[in-house]
PDB file of N, CA and C in Angstrom:
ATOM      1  N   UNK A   1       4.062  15.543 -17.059  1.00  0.00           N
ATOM      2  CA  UNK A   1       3.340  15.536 -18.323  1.00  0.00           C
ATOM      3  C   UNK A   1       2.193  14.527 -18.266  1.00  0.00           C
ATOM      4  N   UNK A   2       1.192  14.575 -19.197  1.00  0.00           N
ATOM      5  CA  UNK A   2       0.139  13.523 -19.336  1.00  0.00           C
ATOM      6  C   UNK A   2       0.943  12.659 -19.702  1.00  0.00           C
ATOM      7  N   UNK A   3       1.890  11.870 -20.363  1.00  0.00           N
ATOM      8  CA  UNK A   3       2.023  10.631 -20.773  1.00  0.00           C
ATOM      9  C   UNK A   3       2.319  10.308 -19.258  1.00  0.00           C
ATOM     10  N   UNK A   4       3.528  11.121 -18.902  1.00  0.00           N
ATOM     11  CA  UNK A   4       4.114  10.679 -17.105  1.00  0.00           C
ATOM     12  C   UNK A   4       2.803  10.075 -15.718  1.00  0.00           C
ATOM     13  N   UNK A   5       1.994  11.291 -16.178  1.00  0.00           N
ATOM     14  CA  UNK A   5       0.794  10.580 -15.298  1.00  0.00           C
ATOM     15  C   UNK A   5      -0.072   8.972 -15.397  1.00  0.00           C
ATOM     16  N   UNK A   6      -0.021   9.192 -16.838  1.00  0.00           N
ATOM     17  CA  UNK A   6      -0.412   7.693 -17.502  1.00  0.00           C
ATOM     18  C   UNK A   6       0.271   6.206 -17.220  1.00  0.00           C
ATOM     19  N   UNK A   7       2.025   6.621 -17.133  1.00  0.00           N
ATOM     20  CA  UNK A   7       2.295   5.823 -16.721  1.00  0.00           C
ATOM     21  C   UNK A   7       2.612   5.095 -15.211  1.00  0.00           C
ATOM     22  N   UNK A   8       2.414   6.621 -14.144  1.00  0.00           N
ATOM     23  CA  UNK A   8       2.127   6.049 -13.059  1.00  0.00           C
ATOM     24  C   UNK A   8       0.960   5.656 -12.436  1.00  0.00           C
ATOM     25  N   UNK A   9      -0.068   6.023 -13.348  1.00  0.00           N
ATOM     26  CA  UNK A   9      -1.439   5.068 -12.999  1.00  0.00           C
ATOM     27  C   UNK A   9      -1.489   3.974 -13.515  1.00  0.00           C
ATOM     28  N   UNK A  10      -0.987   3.615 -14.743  1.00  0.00           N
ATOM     29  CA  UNK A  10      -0.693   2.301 -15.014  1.00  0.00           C
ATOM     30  C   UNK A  10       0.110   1.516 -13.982  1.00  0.00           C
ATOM     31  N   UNK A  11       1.415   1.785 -13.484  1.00  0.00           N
ATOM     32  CA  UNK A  11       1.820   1.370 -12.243  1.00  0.00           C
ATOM     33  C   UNK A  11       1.336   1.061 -11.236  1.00  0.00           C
ATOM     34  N   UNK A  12       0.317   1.689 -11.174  1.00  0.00           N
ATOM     35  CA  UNK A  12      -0.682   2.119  -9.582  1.00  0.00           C
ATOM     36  C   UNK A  12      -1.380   0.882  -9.893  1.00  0.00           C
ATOM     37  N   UNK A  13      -2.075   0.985 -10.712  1.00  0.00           N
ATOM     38  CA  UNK A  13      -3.391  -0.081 -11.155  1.00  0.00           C
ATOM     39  C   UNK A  13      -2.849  -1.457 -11.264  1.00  0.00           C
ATOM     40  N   UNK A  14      -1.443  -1.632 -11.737  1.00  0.00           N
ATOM     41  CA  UNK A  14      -0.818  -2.703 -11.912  1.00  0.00           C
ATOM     42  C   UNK A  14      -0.778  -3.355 -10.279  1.00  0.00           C
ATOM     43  N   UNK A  15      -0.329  -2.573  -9.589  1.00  0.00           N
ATOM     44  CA  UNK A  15       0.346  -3.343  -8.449  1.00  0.00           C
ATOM     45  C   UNK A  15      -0.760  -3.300  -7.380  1.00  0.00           C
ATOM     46  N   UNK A  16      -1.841  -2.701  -7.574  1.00  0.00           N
ATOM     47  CA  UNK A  16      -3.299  -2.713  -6.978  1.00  0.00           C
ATOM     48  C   UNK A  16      -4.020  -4.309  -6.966  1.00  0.00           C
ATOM     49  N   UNK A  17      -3.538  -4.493  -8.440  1.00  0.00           N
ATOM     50  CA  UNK A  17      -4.470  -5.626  -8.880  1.00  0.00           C
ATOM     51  C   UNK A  17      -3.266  -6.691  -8.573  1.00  0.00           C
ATOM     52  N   UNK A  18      -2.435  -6.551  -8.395  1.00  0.00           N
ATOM     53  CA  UNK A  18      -1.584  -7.924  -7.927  1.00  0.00           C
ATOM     54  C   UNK A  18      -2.205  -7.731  -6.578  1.00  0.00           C
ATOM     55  N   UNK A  19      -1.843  -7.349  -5.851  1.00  0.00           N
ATOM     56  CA  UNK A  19      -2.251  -7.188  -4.022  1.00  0.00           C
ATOM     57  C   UNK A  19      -3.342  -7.918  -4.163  1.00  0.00           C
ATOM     58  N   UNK A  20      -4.370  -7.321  -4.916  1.00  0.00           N
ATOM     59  CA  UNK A  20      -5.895  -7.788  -5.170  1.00  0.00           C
ATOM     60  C   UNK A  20      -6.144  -9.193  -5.556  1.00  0.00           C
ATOM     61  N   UNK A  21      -5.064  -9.749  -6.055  1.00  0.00           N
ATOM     62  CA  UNK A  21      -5.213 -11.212  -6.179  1.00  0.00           C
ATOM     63  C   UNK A  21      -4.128 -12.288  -5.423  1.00  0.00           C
ATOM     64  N   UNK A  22      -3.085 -11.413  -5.313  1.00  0.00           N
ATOM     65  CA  UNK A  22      -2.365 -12.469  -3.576  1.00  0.00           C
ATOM     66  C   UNK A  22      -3.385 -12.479  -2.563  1.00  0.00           C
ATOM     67  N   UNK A  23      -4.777 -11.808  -2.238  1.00  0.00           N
ATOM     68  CA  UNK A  23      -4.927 -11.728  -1.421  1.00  0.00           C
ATOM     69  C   UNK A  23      -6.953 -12.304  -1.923  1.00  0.00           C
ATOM     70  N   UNK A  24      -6.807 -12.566  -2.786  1.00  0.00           N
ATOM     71  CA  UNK A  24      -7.995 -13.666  -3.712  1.00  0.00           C
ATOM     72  C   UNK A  24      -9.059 -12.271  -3.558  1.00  0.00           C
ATOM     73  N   UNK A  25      -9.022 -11.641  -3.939  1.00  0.00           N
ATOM     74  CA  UNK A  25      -9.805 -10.745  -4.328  1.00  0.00           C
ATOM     75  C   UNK A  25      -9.798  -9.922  -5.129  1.00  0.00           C
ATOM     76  N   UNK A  26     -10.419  -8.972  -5.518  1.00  0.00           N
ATOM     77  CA  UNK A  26     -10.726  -9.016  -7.258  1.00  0.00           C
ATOM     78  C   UNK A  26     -11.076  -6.901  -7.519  1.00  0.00           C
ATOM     79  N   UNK A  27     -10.966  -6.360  -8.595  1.00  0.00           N
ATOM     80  CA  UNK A  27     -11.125  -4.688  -8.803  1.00  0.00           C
ATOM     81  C   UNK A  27     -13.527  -4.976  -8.299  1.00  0.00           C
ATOM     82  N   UNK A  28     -13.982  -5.936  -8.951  1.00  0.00           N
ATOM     83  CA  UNK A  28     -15.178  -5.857  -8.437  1.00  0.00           C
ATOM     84  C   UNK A  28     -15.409  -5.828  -7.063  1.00  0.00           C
ATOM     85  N   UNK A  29     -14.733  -6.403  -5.717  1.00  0.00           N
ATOM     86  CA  UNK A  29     -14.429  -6.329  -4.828  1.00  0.00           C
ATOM     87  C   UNK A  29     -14.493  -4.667  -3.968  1.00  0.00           C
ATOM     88  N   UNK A  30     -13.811  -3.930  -5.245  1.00  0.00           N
ATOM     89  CA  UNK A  30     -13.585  -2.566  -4.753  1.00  0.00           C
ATOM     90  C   UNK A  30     -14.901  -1.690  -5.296  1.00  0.00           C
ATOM     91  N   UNK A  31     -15.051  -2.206  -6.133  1.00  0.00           N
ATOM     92  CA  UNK A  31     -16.212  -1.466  -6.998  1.00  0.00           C
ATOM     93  C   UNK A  31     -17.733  -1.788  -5.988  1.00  0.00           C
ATOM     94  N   UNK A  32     -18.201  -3.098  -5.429  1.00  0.00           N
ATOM     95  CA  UNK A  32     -19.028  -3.123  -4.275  1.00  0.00           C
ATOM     96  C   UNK A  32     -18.596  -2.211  -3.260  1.00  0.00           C
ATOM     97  N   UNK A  33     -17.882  -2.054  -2.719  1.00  0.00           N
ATOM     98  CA  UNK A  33     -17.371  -1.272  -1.748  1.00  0.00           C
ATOM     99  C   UNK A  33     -17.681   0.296  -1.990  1.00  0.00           C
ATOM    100  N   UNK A  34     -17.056   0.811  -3.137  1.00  0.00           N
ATOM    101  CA  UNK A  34     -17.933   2.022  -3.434  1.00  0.00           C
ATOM    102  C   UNK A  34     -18.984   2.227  -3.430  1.00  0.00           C
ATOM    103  N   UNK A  35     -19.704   1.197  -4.284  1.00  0.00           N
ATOM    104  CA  UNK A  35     -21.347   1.378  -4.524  1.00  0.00           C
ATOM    105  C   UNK A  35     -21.821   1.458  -3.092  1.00  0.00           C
ATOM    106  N   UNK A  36     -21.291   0.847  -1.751  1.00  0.00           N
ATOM    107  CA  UNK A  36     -21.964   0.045  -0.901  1.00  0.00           C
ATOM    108  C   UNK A  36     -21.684   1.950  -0.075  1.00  0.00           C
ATOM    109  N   UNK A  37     -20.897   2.631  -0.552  1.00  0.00           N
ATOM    110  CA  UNK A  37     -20.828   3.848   0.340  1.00  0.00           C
ATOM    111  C   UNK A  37     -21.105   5.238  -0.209  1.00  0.00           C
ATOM    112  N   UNK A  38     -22.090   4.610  -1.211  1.00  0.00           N
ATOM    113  CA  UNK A  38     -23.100   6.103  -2.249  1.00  0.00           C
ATOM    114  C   UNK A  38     -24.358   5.651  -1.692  1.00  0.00           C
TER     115      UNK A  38
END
């Protein structure tokens, strides 16, 4: 269902952004990275 999807992207995004900061880096981090490959 849509709520079900919602809450595993919330999950996703959650544990993205921990990684992303044990490791001192940041969602802008990822967002250069895209831009840097358009």
């Amino acid at each position: 269902t849509e709520e079900d999807l919602i809450g595993e992207a919330a999950d996703l995004l959650f544990h993205l952004t921990f990684l992303l900061k044990e490791k001192g880096l940041s969602i802008k981090d990822i967002a250069k990275k895209l831009e840097s490959r358009h």
